[in-house]
C-alpha atoms as a PDB file:
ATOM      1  CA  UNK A   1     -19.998-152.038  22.963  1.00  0.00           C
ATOM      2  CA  UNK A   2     -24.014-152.990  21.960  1.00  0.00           C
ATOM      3  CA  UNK A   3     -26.089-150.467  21.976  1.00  0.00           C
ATOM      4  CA  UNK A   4     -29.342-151.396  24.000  1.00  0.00           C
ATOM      5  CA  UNK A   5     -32.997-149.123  23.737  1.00  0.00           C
ATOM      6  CA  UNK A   6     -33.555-147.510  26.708  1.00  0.00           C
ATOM      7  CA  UNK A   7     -35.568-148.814  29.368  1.00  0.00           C
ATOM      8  CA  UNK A   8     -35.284-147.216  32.159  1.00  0.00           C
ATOM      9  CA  UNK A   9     -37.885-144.777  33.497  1.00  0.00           C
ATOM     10  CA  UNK A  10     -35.772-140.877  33.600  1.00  0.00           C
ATOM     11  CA  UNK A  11     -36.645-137.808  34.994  1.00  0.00           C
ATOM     12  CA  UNK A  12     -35.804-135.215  32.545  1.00  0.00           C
ATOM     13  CA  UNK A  13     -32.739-133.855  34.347  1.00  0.00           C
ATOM     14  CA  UNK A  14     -31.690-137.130  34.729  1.00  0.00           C
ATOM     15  CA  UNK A  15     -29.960-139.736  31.930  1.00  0.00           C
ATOM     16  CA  UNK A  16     -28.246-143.057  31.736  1.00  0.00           C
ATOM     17  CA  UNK A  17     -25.157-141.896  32.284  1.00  0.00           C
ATOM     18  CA  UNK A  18     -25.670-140.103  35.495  1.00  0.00           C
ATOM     19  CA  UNK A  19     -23.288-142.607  36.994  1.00  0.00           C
ATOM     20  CA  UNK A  20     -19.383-141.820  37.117  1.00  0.00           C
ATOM     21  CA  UNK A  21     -16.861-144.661  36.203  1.00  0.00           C
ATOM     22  CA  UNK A  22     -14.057-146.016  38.394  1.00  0.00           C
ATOM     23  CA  UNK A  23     -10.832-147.092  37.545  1.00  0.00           C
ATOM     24  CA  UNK A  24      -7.812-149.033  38.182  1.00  0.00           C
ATOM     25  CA  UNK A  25      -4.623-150.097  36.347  1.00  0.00           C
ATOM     26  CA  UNK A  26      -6.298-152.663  33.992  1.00  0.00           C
ATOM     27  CA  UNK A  27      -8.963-150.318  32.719  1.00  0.00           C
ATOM     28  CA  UNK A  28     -12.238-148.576  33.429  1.00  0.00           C
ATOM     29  CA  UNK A  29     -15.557-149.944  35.013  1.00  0.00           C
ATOM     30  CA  UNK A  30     -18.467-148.220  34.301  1.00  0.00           C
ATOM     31  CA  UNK A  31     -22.447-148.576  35.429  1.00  0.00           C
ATOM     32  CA  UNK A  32     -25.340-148.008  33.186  1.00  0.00           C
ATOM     33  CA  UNK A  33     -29.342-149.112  34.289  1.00  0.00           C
ATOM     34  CA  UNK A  34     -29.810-151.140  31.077  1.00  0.00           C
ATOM     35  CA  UNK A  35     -26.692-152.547  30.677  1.00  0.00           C
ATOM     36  CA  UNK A  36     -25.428-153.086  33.936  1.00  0.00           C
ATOM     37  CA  UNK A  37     -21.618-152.825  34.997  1.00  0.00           C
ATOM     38  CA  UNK A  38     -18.807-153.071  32.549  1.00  0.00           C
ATOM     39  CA  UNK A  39     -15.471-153.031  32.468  1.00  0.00           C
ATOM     40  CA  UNK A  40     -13.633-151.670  29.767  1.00  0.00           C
ATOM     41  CA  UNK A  41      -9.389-152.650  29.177  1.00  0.00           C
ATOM     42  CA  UNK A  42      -7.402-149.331  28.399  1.00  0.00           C
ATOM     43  CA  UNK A  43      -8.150-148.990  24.596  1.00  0.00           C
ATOM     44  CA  UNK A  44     -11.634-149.446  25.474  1.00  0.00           C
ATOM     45  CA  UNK A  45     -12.737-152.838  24.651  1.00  0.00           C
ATOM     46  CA  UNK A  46     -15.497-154.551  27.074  1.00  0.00           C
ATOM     47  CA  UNK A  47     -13.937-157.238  29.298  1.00  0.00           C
ATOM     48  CA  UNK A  48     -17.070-158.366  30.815  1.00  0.00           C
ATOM     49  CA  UNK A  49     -20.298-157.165  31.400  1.00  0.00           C
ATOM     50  CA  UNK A  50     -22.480-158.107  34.718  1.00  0.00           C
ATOM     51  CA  UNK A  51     -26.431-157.184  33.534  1.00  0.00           C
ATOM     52  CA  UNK A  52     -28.329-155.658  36.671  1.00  0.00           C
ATOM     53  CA  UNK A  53     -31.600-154.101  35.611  1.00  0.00           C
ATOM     54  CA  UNK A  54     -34.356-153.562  34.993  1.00  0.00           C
ATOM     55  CA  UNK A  55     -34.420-150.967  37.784  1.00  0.00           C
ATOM     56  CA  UNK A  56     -37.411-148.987  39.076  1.00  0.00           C
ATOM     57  CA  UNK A  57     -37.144-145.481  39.647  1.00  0.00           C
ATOM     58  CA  UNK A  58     -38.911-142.136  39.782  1.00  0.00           C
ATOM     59  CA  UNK A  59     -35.638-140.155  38.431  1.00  0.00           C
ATOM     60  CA  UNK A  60     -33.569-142.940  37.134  1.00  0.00           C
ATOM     61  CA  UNK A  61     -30.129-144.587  38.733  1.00  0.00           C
ATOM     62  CA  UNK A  62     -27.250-142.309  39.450  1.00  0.00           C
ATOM     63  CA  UNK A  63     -25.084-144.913  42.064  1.00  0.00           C
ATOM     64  CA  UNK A  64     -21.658-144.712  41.164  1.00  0.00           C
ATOM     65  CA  UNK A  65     -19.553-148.071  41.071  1.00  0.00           C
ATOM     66  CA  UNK A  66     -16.369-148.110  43.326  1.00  0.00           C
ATOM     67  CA  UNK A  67     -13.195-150.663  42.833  1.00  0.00           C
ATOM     68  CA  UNK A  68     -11.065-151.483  46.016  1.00  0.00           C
ATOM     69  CA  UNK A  69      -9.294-154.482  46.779  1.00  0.00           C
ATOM     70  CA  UNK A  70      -9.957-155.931  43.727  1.00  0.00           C
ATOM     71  CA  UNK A  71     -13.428-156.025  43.923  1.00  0.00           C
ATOM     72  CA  UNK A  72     -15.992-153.343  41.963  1.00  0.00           C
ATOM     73  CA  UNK A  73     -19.081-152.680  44.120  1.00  0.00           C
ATOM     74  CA  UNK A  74     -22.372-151.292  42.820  1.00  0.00           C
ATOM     75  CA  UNK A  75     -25.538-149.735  45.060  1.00  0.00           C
ATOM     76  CA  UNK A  76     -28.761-150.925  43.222  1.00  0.00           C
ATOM     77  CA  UNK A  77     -31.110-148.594  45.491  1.00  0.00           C
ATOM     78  CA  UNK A  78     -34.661-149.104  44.132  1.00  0.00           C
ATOM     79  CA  UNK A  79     -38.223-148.049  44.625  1.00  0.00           C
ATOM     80  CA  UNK A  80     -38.521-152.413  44.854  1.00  0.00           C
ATOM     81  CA  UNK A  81     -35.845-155.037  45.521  1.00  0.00           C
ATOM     82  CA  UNK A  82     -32.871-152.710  45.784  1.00  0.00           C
ATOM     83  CA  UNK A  83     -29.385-154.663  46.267  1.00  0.00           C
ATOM     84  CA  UNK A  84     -25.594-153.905  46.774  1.00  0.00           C
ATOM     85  CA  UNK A  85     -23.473-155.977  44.938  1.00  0.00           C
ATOM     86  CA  UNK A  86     -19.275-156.756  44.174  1.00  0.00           C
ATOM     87  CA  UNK A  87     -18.226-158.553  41.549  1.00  0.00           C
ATOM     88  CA  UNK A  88     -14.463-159.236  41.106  1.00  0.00           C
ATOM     89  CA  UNK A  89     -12.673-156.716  38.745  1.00  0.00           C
ATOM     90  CA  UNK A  90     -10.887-158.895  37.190  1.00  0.00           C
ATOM     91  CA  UNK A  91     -13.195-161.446  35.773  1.00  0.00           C
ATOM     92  CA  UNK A  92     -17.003-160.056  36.494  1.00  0.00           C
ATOM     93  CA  UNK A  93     -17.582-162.837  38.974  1.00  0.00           C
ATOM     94  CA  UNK A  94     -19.880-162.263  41.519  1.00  0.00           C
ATOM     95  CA  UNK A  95     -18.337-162.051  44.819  1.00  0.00           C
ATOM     96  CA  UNK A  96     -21.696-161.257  46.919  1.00  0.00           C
ATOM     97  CA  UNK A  97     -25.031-159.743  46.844  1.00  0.00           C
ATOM     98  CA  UNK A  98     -26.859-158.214  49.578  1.00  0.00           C
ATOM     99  CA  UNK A  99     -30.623-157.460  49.340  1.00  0.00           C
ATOM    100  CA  UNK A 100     -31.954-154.345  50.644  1.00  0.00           C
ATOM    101  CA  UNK A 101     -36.006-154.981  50.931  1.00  0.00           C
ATOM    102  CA  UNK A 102     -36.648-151.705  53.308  1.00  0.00           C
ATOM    103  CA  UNK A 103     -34.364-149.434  51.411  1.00  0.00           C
ATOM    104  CA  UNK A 104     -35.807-146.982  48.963  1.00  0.00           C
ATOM    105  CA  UNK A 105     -34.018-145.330  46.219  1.00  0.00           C
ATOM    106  CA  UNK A 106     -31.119-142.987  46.481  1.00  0.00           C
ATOM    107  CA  UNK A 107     -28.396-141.680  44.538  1.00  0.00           C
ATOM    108  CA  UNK A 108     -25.456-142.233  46.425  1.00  0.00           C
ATOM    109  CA  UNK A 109     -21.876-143.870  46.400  1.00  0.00           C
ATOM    110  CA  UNK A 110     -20.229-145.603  49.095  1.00  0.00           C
ATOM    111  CA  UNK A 111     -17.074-145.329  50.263  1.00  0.00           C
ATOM    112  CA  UNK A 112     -14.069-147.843  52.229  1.00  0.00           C
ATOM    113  CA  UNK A 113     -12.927-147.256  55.679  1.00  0.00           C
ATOM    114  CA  UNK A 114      -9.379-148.845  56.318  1.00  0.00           C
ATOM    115  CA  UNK A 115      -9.003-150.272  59.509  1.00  0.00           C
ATOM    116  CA  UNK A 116      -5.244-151.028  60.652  1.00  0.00           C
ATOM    117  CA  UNK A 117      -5.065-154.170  62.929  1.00  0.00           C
ATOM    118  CA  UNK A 118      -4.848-157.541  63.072  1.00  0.00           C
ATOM    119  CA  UNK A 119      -6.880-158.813  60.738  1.00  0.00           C
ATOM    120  CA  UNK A 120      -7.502-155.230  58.863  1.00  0.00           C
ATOM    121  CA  UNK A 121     -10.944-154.527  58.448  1.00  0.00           C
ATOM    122  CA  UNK A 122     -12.360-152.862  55.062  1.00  0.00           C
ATOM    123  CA  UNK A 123     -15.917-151.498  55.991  1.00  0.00           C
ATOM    124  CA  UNK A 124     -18.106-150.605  53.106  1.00  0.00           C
ATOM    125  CA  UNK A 125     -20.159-147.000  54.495  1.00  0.00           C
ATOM    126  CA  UNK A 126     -23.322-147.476  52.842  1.00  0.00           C
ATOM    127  CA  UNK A 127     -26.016-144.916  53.081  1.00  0.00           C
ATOM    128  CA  UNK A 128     -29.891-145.557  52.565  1.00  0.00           C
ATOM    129  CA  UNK A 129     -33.294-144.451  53.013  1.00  0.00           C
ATOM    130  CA  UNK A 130     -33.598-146.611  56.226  1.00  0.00           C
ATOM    131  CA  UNK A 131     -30.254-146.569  57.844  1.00  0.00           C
ATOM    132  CA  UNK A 132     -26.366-146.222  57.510  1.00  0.00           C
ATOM    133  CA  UNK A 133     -24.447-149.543  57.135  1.00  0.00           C
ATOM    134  CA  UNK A 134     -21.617-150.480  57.817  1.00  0.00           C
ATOM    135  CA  UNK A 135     -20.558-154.004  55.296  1.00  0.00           C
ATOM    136  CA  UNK A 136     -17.235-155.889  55.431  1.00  0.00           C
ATOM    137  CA  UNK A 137     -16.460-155.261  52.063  1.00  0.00           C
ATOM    138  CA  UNK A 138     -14.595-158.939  51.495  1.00  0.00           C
ATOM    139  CA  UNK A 139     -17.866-161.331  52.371  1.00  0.00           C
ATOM    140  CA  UNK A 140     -20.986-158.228  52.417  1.00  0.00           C
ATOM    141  CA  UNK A 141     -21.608-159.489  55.963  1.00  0.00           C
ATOM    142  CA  UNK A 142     -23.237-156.196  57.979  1.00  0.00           C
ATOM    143  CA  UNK A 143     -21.028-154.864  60.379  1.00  0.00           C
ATOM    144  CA  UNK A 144     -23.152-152.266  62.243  1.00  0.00           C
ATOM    145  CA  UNK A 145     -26.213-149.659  61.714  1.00  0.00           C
ATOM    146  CA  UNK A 146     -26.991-146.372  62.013  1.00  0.00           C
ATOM    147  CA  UNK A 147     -30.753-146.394  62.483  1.00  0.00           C
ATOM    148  CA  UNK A 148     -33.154-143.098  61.392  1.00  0.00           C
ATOM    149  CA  UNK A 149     -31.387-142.104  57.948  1.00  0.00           C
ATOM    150  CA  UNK A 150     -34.158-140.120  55.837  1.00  0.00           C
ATOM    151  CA  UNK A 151     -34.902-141.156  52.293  1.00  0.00           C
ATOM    152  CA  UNK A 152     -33.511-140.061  48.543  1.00  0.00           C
ATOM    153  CA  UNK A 153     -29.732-139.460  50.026  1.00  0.00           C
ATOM    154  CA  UNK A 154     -26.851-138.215  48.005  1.00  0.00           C
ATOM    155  CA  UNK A 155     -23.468-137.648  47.927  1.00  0.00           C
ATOM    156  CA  UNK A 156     -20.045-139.939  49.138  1.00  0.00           C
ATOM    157  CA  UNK A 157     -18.975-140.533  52.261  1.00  0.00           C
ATOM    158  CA  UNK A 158     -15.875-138.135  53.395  1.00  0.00           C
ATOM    159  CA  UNK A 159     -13.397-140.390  55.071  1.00  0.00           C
ATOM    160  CA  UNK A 160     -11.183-138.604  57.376  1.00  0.00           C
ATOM    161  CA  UNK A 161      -8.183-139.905  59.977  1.00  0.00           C
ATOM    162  CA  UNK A 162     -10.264-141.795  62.394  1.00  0.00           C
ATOM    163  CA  UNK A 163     -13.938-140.162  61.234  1.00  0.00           C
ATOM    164  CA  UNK A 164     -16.562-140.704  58.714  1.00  0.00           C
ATOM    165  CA  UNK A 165     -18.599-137.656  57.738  1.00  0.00           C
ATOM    166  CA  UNK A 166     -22.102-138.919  55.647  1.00  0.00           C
ATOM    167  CA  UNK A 167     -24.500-135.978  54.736  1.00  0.00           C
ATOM    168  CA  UNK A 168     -28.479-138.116  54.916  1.00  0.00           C
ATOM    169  CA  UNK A 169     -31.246-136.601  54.376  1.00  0.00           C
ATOM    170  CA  UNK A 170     -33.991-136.181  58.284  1.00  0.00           C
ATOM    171  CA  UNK A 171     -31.897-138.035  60.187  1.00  0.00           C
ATOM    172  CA  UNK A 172     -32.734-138.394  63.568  1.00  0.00           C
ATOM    173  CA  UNK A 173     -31.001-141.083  66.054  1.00  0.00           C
ATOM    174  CA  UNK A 174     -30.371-140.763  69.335  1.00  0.00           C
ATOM    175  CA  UNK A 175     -26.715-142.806  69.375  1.00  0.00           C
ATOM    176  CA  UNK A 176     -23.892-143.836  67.124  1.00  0.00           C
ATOM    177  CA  UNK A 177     -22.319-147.439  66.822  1.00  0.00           C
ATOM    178  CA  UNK A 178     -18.885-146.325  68.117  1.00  0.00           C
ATOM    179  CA  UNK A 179     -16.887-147.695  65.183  1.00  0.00           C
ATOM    180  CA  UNK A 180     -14.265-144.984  64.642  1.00  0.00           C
ATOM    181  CA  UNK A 181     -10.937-145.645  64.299  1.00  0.00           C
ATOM    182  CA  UNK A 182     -10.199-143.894  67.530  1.00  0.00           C
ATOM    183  CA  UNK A 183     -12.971-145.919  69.846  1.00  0.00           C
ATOM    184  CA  UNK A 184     -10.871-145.797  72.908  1.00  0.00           C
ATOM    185  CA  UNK A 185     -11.196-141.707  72.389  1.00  0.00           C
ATOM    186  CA  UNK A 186     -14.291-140.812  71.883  1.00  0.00           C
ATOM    187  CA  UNK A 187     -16.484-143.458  73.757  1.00  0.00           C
ATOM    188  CA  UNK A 188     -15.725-141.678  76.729  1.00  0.00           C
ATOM    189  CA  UNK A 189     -18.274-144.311  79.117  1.00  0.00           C
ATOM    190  CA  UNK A 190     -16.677-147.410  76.914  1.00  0.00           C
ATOM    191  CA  UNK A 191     -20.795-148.375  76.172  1.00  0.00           C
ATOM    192  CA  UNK A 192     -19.920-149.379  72.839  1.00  0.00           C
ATOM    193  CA  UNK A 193     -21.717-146.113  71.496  1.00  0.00           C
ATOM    194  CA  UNK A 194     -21.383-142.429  70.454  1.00  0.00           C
ATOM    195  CA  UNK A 195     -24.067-140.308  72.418  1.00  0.00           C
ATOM    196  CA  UNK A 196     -24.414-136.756  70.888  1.00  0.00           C
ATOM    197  CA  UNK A 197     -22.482-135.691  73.714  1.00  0.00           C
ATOM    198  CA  UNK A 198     -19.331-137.727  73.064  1.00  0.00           C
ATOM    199  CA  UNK A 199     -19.780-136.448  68.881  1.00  0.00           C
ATOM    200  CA  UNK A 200     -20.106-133.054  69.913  1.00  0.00           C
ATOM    201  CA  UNK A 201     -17.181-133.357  72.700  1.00  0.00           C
ATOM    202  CA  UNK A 202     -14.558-134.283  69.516  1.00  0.00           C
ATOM    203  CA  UNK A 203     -15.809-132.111  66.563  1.00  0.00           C
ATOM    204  CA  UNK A 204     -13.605-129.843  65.133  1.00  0.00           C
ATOM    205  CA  UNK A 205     -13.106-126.863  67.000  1.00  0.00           C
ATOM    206  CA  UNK A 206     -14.031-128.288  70.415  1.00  0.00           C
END
């Protein structure tokens, strides 16, 4: 692997490899700001490498990559031009790129809701500083939005049977696209949304 100087500005509790790698049965793929992603076979020889920087940042990147269906998917959030991107694991072939002009920077990872059906539908849950997202993870087309997600969000999605738990940072929305896996349940007034009222009415414990 070539070593590369570091350009990337870091926040002192922060460092380039902030990010933790995925994996599937061919190898390893990891992200790092000045290199960009790489996959790795399993005695740890680069297969390819996709360059993504440079990035700008007040703490430095800290996005995870993700692998599913073949494809490894990378959040570039940014304090300019932030991106999400899947290239195919594989070969390191971009599959799509999405810009992101109003989102900000953040240090979170995505995660894959399943949908059974006819076709099945693989959502991408993307977090950001201006909304959640919802991305068909096969084309990167936008499925839904969550409007009034705060800025400089964390953490993974939690994917449950049927719900999606995302921890953001102020948000404040009034309604909820009603995407869950169990629609038919929860919309209770079939508007195609989820009021408060209709979240509250199927938490846990209710």
């Amino acid at each position: 692997m070539t070593r590369t100087r570091t350009e990337e500005r870091l926040e002192r509790l922060n460092d380039p490899a902030s990010a933790t790698p995925a994996a599937d049965a061919s190898g390893v793929y990891v992200f790092f700001p000045d290199m960009g992603l790489l996959a790795l076979d399993l005695e740890g020889r680069e297969r390819w490498r996709v360059p993504l920087g440079p990035f700008r940042t007040a703490y430095g990147m800290a996005s995870s990559p993700i692998v599913a269906e073949g494809l490894v998917v990378q959040v570039c959030d940014q304090q300019k031009g932030s991106f999400l991107i899947a290239v195919e694991a594989r070969t390191g072939r971009t599959r799509w790129r999405v810009e992101r002009p109003d989102m900000r920077e953040g240090w979170f990872t995505p995660a894959v809701v399943r949908r059974t059906g006819q076709p099945i539908v693989r959502t991408l849950v993307v977090p950001g500083s201006a909304r959640i997202e919802g991305i068909e993870l096969e084309t990167g087309r936008r499925l839904w939005a969550i409007l009034g997600s705060g800025a400089e969000n964390l953490g993974v999605p939690l994917v449950d049977a049927g719900r999606v738990y995302v921890n953001v940072r102020g948000f404040d929305a009034p309604t909820f696209p009603a995407w869950s896996v169990h629609r038919d349940k929860f919309d209770a007034n079939d508007d195609g949304r989820l009021s408060r009222e209709e979240v509250k009415a199927n938490a846990p414990g209710q």
